[in-house]
Protein backbone atom coordinates (compact mmCIF):
# COMPACT_ATOMS: atom_id res chain seq x y z
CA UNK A 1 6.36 -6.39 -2.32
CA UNK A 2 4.23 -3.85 -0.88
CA UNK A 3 0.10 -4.99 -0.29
CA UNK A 4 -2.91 -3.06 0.41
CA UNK A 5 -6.00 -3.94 1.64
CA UNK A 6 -8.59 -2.76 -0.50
CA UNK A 7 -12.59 -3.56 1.05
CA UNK A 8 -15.86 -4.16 -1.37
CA UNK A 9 -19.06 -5.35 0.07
CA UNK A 10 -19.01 -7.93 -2.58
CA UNK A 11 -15.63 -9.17 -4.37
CA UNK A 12 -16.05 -11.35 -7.32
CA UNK A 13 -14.77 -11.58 -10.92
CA UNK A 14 -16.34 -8.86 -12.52
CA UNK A 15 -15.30 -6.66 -9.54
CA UNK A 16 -11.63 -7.11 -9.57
CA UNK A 17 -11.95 -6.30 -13.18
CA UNK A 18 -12.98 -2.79 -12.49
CA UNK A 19 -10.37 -2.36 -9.36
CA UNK A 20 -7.71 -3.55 -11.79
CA UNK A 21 -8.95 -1.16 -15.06
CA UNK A 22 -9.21 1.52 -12.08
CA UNK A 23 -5.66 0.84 -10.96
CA UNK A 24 -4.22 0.78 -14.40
CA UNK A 25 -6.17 3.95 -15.47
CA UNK A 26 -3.64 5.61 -12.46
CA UNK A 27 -0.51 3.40 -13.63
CA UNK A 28 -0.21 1.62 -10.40
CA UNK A 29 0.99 -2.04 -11.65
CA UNK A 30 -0.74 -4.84 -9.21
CA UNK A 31 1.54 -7.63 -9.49
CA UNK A 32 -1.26 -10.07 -7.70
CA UNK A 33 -5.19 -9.23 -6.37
CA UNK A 34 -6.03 -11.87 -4.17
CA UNK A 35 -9.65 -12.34 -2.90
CA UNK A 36 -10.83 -12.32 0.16
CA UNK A 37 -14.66 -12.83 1.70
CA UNK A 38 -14.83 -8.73 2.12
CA UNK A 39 -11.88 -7.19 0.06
CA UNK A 40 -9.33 -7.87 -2.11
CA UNK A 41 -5.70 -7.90 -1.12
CA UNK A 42 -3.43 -6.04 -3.74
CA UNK A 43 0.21 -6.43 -4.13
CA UNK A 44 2.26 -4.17 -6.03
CA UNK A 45 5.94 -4.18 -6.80
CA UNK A 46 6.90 -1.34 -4.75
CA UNK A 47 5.61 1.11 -2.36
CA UNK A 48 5.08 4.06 -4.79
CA UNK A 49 2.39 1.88 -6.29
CA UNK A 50 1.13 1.56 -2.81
CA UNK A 51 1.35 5.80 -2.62
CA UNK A 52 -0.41 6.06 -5.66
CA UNK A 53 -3.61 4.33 -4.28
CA UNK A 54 -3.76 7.49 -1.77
CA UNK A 55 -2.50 9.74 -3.50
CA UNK A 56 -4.32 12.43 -6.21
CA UNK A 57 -7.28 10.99 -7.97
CA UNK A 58 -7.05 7.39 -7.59
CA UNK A 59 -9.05 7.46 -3.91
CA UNK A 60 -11.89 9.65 -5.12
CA UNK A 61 -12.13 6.31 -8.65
CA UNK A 62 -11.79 4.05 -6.39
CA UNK A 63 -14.75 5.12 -3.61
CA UNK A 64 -16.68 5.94 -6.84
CA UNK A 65 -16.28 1.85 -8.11
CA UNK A 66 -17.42 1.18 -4.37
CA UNK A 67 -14.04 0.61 -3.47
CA UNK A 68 -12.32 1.21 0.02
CA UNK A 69 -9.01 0.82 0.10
CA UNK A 70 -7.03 0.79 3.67
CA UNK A 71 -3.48 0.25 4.91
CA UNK A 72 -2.69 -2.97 5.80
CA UNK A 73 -1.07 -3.44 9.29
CA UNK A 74 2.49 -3.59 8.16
CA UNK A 75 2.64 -0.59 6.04
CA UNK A 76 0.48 1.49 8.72
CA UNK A 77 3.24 0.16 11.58
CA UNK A 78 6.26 0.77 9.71
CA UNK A 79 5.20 4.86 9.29
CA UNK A 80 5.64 4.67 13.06
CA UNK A 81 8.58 2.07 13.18
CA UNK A 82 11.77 3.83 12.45
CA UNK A 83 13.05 5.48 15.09
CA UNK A 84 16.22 7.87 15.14
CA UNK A 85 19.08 6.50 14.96
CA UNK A 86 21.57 7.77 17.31
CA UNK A 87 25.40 6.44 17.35
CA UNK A 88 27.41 6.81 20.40
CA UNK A 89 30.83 8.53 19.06
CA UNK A 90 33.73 5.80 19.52
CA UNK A 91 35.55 7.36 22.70
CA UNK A 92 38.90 9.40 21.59
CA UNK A 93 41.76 7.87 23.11
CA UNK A 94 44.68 10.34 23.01
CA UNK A 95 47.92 9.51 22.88
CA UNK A 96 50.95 11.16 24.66
């Protein structure tokens, strides 16, 4: 499951009732918002939903609901995680 970190000065009911009519309005299916003291963790069931949040309309909804959503540290590590990979060709061996 891919989560997102998504900050509001002051998370409570009524709040994660507009973040989740926000999401919905931009068909981005939270499977779980969990509460914290400053934001609200969001999973979702894949990482397009996660590409939705940043993507098109949904960031200028959500900073108008007083929303701010940000990359948790495993999503924003695994951009930079995969490197090349590079196979050494299995040596030739010829025979006579």
């Amino acid at each position: 499951m891919a989560r997102v970190k998504i900050k509001h000065p002051t998370p409570n009911n009524n709040v994660k009732l507009t973040l989740l009519r926000i999401l919905s309005e931009h068909l981005i299916y939270a499977t779980k918002i969990i509460p914290t003291p400053d934001s609200y963790k969001v999973l979702t069931r894949s990482d397009d939903g996660v590409d939705k949040i940043f993507q098109a309309t949904c960031p200028a909804a959500l900073k108008d609901g007083g929303f701010d959503p940000h990359y948790t540290p495993a999503i924003a590590g695994e951009e930079n995680s995969h490197p090349i990979q590079c196979r050494r060709p299995h040596p030739i061996t010829l025979q006579s």
